[in-house]
N, C-alpha and C. Protein backbone atom coordinates (compact mmCIF):
# COMPACT_ATOMS: atom_id res chain seq x y z
N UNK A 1 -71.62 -34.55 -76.93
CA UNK A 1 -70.48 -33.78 -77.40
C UNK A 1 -69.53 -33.55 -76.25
N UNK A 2 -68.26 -33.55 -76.86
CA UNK A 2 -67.32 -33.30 -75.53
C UNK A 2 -67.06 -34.41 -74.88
N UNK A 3 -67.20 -35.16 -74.66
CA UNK A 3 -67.02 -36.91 -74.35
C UNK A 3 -65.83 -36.61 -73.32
N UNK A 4 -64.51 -37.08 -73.39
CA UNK A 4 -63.48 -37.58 -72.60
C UNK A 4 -62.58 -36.51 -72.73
N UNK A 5 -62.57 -35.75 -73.86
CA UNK A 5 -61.44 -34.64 -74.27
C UNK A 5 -62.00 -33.70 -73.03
N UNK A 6 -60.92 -32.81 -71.93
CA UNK A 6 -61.25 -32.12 -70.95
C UNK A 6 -61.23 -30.83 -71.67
N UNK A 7 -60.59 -30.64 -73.02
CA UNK A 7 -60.66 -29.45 -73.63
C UNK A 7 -61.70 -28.84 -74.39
N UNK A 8 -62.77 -29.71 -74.29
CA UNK A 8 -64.54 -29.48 -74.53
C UNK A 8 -65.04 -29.13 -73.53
N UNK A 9 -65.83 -27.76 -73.28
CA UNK A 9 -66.62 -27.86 -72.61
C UNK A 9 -68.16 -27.71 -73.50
N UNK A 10 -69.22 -28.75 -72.39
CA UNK A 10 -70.22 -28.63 -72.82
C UNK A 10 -71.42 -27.49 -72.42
N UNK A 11 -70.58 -26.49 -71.88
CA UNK A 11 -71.12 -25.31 -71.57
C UNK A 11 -71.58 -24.08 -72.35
N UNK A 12 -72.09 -23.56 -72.86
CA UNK A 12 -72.27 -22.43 -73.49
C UNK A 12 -72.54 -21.38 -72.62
N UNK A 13 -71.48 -20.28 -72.69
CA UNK A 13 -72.26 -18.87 -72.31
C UNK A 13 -71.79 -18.13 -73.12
N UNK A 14 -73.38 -17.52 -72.80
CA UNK A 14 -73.64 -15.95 -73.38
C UNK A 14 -73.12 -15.01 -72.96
N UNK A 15 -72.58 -13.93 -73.82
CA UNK A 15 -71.71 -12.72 -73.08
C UNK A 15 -72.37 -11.45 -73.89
N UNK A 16 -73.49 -10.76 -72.82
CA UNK A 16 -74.27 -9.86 -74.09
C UNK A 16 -73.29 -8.56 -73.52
N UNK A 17 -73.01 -7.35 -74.81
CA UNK A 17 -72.30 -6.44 -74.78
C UNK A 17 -73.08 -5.56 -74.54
N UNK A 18 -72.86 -4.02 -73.81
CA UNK A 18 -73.90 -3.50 -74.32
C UNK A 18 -72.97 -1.65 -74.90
N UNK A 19 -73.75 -1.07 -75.61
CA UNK A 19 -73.55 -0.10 -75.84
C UNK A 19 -72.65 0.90 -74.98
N UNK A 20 -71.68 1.33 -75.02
CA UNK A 20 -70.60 2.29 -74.02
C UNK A 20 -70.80 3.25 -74.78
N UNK A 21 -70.83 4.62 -74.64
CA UNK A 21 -71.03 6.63 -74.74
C UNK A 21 -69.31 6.71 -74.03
N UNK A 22 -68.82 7.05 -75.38
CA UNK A 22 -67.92 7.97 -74.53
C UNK A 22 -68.03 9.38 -74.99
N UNK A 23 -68.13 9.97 -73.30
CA UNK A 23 -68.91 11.30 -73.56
C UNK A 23 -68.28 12.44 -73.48
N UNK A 24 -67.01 11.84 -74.00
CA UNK A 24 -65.63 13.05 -74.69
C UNK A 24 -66.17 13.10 -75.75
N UNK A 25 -66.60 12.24 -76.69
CA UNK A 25 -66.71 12.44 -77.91
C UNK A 25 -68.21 12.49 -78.47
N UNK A 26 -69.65 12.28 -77.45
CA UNK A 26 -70.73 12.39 -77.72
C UNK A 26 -71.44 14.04 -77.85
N UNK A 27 -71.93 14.76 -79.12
CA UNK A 27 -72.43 15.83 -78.73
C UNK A 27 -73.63 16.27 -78.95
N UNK A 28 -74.21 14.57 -78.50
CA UNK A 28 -75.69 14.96 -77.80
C UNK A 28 -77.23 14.98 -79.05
N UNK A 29 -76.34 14.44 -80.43
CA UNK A 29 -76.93 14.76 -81.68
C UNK A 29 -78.22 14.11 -81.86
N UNK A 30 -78.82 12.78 -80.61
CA UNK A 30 -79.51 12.20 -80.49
C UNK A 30 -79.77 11.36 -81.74
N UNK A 31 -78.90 10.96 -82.88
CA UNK A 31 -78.71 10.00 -84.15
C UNK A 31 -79.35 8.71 -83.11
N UNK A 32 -78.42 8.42 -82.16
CA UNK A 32 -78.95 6.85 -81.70
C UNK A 32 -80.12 6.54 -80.99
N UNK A 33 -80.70 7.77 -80.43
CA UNK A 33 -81.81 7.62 -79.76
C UNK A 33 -83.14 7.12 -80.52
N UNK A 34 -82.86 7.77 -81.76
CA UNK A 34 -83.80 7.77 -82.65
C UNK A 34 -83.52 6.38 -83.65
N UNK A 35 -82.77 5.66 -83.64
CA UNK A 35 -82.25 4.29 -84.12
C UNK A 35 -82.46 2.88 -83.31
N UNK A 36 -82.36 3.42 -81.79
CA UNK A 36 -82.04 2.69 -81.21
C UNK A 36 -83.72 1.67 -81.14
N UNK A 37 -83.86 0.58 -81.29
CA UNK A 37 -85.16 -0.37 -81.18
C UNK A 37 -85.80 -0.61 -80.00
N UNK A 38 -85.08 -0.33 -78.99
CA UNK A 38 -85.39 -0.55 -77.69
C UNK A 38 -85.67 0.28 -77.11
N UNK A 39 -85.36 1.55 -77.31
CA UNK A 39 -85.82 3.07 -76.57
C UNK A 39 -84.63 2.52 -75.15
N UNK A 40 -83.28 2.23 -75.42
CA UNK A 40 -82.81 2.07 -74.25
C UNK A 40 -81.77 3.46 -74.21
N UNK A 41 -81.62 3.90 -75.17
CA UNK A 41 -80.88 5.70 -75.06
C UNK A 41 -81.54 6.73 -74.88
N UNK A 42 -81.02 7.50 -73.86
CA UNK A 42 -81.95 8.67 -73.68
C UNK A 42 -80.39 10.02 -73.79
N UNK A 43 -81.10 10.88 -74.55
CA UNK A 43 -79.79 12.11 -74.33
C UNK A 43 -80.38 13.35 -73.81
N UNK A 44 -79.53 14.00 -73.12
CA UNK A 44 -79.84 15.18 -72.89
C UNK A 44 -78.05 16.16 -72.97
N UNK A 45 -77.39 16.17 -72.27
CA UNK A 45 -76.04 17.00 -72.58
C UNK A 45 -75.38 15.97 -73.24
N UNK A 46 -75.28 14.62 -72.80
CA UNK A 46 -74.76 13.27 -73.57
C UNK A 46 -75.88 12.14 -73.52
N UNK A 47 -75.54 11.35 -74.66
CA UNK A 47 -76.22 9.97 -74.39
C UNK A 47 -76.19 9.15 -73.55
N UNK A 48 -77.29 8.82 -73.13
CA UNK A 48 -76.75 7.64 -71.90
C UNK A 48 -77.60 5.96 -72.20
N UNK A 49 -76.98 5.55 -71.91
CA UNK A 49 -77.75 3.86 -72.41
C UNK A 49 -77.89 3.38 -71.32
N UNK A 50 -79.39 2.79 -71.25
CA UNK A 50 -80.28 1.89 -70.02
C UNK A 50 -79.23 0.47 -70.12
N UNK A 51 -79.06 -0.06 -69.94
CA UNK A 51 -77.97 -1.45 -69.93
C UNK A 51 -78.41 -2.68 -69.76
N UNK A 52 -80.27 -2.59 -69.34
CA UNK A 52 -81.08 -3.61 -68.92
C UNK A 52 -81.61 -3.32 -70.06
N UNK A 53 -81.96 -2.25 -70.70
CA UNK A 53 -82.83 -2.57 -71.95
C UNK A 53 -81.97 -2.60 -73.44
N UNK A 54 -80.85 -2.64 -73.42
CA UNK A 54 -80.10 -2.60 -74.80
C UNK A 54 -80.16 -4.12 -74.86
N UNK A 55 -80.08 -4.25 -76.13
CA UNK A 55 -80.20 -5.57 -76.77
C UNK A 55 -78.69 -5.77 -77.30
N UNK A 56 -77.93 -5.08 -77.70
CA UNK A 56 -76.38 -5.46 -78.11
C UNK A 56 -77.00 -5.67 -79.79
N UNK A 57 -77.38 -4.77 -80.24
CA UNK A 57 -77.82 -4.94 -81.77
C UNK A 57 -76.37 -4.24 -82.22
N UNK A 58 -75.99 -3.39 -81.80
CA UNK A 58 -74.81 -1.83 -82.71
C UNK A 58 -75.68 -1.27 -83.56
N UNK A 59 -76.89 -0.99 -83.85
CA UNK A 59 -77.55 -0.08 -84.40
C UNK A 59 -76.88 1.45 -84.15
N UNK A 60 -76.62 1.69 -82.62
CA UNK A 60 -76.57 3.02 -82.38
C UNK A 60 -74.88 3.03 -82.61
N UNK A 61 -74.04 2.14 -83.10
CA UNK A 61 -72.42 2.70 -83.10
C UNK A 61 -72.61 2.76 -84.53
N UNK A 62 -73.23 1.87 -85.42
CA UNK A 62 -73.14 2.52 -86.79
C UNK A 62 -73.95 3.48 -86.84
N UNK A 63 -74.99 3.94 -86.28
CA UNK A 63 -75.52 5.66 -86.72
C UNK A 63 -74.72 6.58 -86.38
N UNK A 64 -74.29 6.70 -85.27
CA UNK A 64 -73.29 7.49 -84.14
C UNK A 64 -72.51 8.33 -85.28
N UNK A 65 -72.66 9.65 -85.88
CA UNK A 65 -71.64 10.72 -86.99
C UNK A 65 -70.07 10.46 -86.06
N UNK A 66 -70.15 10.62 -84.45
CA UNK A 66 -68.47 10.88 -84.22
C UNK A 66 -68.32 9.71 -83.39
N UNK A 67 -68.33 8.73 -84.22
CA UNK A 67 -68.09 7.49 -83.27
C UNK A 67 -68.18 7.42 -82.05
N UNK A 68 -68.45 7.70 -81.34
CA UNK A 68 -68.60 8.03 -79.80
C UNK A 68 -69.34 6.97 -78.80
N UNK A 69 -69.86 6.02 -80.06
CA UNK A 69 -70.05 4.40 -78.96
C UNK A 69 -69.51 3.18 -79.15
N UNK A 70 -69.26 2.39 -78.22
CA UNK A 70 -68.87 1.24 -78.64
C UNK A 70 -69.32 -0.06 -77.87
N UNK A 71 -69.18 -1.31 -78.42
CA UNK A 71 -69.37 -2.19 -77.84
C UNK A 71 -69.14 -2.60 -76.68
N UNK A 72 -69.40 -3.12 -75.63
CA UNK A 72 -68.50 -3.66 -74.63
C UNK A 72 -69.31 -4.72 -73.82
């Protein structure tokens, strides 16, 4: 695949996202901790996400009541 055209590359990368807290808007309700598959959120005044153990599922931005995570 990709032959002669320079506008192929035969490269693939992966770009894993992981979970962002913004912790203006997190209040600590622990919804994602308890969602999350990986045990990579831990909360105590805000959520905070391990970044080596999130998998980039969004489990925890669709539980999240005040939107307060996002992809990245």
């Amino acid at each position: 695949m990709g032959g002669d055209n320079p506008r192929i590359n035969n490269r693939m990368e992966v770009i894993q996202m992981v979970a962002k807290i913004n912790k203006d808007e997190c209040v600590a309700c622990g919804a994602c901790v308890d969602v999350c598959p990986e045990d990579a959120i831990t909360c105590d005044d805000v959520a905070v996400v391990d970044e080596a153990k999130c998998l980039d599922c969004g489990a925890c931005v669709d539980e999240c009541p005040n939107n307060a995570i996002t992809m990245e």
